[in-house]
C-alpha atoms as a PDB file:
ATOM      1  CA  UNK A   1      39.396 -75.935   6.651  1.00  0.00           C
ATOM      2  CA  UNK A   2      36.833 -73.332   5.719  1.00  0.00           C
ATOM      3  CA  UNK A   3      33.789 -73.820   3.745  1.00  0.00           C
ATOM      4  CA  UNK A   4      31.784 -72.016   1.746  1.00  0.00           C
ATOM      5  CA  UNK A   5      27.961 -71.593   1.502  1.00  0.00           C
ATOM      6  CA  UNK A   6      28.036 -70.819  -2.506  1.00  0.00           C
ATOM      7  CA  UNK A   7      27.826 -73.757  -5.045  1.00  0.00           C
ATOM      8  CA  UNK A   8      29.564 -74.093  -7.458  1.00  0.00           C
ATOM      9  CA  UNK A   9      29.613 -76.731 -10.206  1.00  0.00           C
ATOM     10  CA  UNK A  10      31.523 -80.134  -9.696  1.00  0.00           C
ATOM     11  CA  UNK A  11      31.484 -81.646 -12.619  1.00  0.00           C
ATOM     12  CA  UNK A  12      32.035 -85.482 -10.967  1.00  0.00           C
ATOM     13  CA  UNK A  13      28.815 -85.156  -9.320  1.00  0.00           C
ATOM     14  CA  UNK A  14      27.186 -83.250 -12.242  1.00  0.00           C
ATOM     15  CA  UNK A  15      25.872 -80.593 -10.107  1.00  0.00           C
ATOM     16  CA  UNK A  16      26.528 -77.557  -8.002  1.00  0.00           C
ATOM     17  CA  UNK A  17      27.589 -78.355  -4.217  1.00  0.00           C
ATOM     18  CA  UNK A  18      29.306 -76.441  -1.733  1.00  0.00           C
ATOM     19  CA  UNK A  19      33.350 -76.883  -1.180  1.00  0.00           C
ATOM     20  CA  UNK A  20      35.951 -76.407   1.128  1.00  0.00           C
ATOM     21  CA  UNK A  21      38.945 -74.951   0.768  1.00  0.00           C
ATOM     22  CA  UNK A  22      42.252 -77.426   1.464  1.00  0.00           C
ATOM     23  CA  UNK A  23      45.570 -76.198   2.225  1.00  0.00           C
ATOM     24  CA  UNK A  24      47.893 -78.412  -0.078  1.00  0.00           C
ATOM     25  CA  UNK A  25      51.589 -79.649   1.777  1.00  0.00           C
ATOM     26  CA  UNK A  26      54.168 -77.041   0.682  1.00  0.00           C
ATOM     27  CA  UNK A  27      55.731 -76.528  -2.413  1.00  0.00           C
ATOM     28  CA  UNK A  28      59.255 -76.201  -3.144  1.00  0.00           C
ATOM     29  CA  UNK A  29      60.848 -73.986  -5.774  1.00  0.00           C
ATOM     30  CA  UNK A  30      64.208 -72.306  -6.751  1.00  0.00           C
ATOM     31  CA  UNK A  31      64.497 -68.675  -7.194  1.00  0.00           C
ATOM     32  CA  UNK A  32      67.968 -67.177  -7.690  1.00  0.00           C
ATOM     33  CA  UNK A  33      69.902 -70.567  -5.876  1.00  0.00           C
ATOM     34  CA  UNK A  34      67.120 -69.662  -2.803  1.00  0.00           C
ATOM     35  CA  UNK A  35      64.636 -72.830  -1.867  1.00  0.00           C
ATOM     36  CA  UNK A  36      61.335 -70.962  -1.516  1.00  0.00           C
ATOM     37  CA  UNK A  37      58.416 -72.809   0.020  1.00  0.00           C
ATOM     38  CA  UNK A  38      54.866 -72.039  -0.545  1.00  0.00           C
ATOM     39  CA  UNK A  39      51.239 -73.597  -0.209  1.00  0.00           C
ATOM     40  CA  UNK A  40      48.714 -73.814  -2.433  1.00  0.00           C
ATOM     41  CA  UNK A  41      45.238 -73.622  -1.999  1.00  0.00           C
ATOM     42  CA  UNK A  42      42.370 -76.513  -3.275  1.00  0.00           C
ATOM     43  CA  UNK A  43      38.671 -75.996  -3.486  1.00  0.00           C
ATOM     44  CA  UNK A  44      37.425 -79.772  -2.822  1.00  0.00           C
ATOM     45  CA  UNK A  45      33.348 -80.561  -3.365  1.00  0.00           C
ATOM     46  CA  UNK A  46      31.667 -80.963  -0.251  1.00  0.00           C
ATOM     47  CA  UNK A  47      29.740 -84.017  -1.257  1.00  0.00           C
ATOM     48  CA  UNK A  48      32.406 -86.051  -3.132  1.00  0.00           C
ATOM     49  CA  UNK A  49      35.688 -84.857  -2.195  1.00  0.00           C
ATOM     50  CA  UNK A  50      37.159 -84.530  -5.512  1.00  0.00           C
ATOM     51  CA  UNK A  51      39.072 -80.920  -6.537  1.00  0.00           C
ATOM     52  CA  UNK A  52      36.417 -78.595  -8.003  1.00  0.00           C
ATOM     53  CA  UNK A  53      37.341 -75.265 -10.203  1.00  0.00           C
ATOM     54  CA  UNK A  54      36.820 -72.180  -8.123  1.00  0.00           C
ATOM     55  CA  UNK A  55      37.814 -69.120 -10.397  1.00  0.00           C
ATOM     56  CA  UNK A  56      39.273 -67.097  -6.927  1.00  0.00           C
ATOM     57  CA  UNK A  57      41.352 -69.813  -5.634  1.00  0.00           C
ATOM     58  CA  UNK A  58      42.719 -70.075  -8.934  1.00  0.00           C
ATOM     59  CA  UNK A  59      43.405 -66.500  -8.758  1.00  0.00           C
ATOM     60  CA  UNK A  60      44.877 -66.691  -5.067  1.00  0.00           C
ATOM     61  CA  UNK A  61      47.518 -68.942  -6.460  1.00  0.00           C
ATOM     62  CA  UNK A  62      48.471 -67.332  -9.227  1.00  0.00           C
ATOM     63  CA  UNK A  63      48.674 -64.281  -7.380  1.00  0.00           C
ATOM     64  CA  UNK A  64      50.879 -66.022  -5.054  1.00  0.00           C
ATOM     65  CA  UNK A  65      53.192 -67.128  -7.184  1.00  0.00           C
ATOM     66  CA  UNK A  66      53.743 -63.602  -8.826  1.00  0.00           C
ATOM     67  CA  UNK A  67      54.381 -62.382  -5.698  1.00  0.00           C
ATOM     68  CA  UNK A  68      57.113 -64.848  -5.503  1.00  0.00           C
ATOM     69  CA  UNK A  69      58.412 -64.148  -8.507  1.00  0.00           C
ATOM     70  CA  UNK A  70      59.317 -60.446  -8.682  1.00  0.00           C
ATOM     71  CA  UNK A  71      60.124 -60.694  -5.002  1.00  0.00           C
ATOM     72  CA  UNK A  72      63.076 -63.276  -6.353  1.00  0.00           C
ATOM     73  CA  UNK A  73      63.164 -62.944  -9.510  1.00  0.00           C
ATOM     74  CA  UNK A  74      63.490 -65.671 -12.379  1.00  0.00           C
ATOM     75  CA  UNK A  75      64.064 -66.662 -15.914  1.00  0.00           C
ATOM     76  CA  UNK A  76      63.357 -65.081 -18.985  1.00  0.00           C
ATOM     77  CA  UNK A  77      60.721 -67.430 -19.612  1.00  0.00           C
ATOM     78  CA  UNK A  78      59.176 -66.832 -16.103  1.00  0.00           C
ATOM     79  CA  UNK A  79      60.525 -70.083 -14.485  1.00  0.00           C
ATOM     80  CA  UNK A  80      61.856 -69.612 -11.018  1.00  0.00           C
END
């Protein structure tokens, strides 16, 4: 786990704390009949545990996903 020496805002504590970024158990999707597996990433406050909004984890996983995505392909829609 890595944490980070920014606040940011966690809005069950109602103020800024530091987090830590978790490593979420794999995710499974379909892309063209091929089972991909992937991890996302979680910003979690330091003081409460709870998941806190972190715009570039966020980013990471979307990023992540795209990646999947035109390596694989998927629907019109932009399902896998």
């Amino acid at each position: 786990m890595e944490v980070h020496v920014y606040p940011v805002y966690c809005i069950n504590c109602g103020t800024y704390h530091t987090f830590e970024l978790i490593y979420e158990e794999a995710i499974w999707r379909t892309a063209e009949h091929i089972p991909l597996k992937y991890y996302e990433v979680e910003a979690h406050c330091d003081h409460c545990g709870r998941e806190v909004y972190v715009p570039f984890v966020n980013d990471l996983n979307v990023e992540h996903r795209e990646r999947l995505h035109e390596k694989f392909g998927g629907g019109a829609d932009g399902t896998y």
